[in-house]
C-alpha atoms as a PDB file:
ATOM      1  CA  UNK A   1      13.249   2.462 -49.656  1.00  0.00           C
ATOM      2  CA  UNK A   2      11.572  -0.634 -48.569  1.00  0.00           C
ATOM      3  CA  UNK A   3      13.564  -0.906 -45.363  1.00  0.00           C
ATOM      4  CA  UNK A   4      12.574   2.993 -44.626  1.00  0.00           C
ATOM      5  CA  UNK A   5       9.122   1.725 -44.456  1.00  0.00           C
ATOM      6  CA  UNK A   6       9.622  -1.678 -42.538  1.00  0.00           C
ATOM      7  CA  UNK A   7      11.797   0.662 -40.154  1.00  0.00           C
ATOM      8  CA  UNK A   8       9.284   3.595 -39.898  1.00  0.00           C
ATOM      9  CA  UNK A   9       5.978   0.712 -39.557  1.00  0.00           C
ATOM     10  CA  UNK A  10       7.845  -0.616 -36.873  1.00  0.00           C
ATOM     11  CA  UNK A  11       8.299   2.800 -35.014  1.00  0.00           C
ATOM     12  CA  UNK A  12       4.464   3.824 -35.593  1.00  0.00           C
ATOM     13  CA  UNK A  13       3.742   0.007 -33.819  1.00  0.00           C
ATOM     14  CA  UNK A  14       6.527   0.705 -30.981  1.00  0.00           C
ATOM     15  CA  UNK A  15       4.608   4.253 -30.064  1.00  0.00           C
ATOM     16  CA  UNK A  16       0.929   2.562 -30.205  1.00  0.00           C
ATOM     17  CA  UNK A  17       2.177   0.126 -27.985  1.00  0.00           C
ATOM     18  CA  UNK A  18       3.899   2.303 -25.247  1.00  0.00           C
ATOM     19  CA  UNK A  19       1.132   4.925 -25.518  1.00  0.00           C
ATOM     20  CA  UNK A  20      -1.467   1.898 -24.843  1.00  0.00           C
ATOM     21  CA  UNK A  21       1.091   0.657 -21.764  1.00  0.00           C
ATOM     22  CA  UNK A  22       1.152   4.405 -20.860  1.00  0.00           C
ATOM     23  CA  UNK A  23      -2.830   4.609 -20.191  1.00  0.00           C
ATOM     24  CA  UNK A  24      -3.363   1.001 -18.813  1.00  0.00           C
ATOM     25  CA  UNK A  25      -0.625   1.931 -16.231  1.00  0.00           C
ATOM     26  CA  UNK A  26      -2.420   5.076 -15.449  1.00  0.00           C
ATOM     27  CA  UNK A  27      -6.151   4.344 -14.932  1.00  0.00           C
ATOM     28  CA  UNK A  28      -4.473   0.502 -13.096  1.00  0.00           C
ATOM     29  CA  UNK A  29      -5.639   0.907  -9.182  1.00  0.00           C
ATOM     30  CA  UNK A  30      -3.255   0.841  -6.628  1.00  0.00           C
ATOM     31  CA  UNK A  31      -3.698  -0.830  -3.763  1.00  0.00           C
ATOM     32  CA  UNK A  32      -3.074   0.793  -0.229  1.00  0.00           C
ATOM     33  CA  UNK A  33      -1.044  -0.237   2.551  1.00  0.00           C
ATOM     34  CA  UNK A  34      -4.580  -1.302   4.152  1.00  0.00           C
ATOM     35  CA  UNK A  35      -5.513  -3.004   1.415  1.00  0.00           C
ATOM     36  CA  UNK A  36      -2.877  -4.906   1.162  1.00  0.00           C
ATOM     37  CA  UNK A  37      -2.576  -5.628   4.868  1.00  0.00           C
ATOM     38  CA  UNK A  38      -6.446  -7.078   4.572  1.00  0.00           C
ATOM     39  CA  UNK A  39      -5.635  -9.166   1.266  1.00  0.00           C
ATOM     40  CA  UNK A  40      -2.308 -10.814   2.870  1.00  0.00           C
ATOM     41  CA  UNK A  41      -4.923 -12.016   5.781  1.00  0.00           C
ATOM     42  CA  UNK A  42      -7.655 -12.913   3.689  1.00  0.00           C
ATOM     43  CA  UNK A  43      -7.386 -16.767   4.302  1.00  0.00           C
ATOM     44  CA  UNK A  44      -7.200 -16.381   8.002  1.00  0.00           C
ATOM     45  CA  UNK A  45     -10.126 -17.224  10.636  1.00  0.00           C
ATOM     46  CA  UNK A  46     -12.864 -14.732  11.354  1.00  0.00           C
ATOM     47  CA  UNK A  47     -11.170 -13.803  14.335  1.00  0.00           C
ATOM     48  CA  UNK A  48      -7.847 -12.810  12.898  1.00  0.00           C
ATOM     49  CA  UNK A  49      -9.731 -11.227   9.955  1.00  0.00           C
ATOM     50  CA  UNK A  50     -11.843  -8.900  12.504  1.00  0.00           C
ATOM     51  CA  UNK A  51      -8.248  -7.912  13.982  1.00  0.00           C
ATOM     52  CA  UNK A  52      -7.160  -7.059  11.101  1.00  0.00           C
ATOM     53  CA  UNK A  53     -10.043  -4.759  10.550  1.00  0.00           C
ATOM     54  CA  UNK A  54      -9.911  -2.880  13.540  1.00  0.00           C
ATOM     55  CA  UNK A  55      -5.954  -2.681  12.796  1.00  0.00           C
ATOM     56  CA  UNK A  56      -7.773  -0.631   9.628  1.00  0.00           C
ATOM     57  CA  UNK A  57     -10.351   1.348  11.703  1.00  0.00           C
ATOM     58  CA  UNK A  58      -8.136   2.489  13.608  1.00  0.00           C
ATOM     59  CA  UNK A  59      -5.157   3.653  10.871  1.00  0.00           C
ATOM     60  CA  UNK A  60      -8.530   5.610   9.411  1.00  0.00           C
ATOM     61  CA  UNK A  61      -9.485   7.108  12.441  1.00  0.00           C
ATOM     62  CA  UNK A  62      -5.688   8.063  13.170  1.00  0.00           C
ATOM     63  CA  UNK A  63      -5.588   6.135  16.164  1.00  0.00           C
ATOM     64  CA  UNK A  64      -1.979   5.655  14.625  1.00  0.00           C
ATOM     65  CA  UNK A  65      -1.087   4.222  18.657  1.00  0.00           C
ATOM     66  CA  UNK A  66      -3.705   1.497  19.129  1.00  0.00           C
ATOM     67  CA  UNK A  67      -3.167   0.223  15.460  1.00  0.00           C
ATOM     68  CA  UNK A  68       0.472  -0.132  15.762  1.00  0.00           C
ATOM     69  CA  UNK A  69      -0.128  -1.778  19.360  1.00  0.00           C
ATOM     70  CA  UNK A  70      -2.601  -4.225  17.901  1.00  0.00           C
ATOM     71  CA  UNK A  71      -0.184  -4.563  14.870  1.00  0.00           C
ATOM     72  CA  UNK A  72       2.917  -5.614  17.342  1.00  0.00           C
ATOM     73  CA  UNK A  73       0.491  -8.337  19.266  1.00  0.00           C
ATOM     74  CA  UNK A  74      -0.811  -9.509  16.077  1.00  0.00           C
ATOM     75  CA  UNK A  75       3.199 -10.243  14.562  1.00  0.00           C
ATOM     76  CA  UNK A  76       4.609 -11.176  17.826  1.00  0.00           C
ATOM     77  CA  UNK A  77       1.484 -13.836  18.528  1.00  0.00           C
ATOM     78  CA  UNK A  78       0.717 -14.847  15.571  1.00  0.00           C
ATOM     79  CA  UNK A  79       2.848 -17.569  12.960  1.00  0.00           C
ATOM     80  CA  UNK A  80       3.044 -15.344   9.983  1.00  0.00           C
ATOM     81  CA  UNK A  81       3.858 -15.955   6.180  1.00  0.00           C
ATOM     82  CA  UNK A  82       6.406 -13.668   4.769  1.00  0.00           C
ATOM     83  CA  UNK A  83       3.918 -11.722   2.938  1.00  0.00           C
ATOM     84  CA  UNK A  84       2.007 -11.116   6.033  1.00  0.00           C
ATOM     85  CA  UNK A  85       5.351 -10.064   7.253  1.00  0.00           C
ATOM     86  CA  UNK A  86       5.731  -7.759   4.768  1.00  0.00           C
ATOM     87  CA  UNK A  87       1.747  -6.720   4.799  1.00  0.00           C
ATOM     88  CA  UNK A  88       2.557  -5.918   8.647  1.00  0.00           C
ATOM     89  CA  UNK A  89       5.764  -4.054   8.712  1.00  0.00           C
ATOM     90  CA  UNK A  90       4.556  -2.138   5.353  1.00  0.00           C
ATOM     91  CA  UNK A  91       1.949  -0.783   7.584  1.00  0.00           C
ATOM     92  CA  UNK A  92       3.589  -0.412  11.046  1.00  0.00           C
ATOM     93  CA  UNK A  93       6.294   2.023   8.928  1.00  0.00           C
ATOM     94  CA  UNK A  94       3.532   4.086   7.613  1.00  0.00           C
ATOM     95  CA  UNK A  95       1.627   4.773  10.659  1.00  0.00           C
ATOM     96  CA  UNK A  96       4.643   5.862  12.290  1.00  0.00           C
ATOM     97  CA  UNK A  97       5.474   8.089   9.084  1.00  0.00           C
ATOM     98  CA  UNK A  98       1.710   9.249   9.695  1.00  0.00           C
ATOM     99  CA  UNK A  99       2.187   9.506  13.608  1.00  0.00           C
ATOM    100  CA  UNK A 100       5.421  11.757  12.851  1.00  0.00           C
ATOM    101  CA  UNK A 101       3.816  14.017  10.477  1.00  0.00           C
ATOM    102  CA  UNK A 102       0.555  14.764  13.115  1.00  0.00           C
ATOM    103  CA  UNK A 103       3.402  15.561  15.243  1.00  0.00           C
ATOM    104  CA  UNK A 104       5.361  17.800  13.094  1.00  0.00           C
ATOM    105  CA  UNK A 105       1.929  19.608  12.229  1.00  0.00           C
ATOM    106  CA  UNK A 106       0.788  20.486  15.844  1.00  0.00           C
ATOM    107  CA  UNK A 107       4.157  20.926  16.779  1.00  0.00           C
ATOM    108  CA  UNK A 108       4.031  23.855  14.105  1.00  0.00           C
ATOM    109  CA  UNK A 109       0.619  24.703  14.940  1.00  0.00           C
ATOM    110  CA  UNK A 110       1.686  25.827  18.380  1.00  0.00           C
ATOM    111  CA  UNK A 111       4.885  27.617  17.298  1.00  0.00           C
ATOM    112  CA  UNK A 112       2.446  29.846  14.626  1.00  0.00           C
END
């Protein structure tokens, strides 16, 4: 009888905790690939870091073309760490996802 308890205290702790891992992971923010890309150049000089934020302005404004221009100077110019690497490319595969999509909607726009 004793271990039915010890066995059914330790489910009723097991659920607490996974429902309280359930609701931090929920309401935790996510970054975005733009966030990310900003963070990974944080530490670099003012000039890099305005780059950087036009790279942003631009994947806001859908200027998908000019961002993934500047992007493609900025990795081909510029000594990068890995995760700057990764912060680039990350970004450089989305706005082509993103330039693909516009595509496929005014593509289906016109065929309507």
């Amino acid at each position: 009888m004793r271990i039915l308890g010890l066995v059914m205290a330790f489910l009723a702790l097991a659920v607490t905790f996974s429902l309280t891992g359930c609701d931090n992971f929920e309401t935790k923010h996510k970054k975005t690939v733009e966030e990310r890309l900003v963070d990974a150049f944080a530490t670099m000089p003012d000039e890099m870091r305005q780059r950087i934020d036009q790279v942003v302005a631009d994947s806001d404004a859908k200027a998908y073309q000019q961002a993934l221009n500047e992007l493609a100077l900025i990795s081909h110019t510029t000594r990068l760490t890995a995760a700057q690497k990764r912060a680039v490319d990350d970004l450089m595969r989305q706005l082509r996802y993103d330039m693909e999509e516009k595509e496929l909607a005014r593509q289906q726009s016109n065929g309507s």
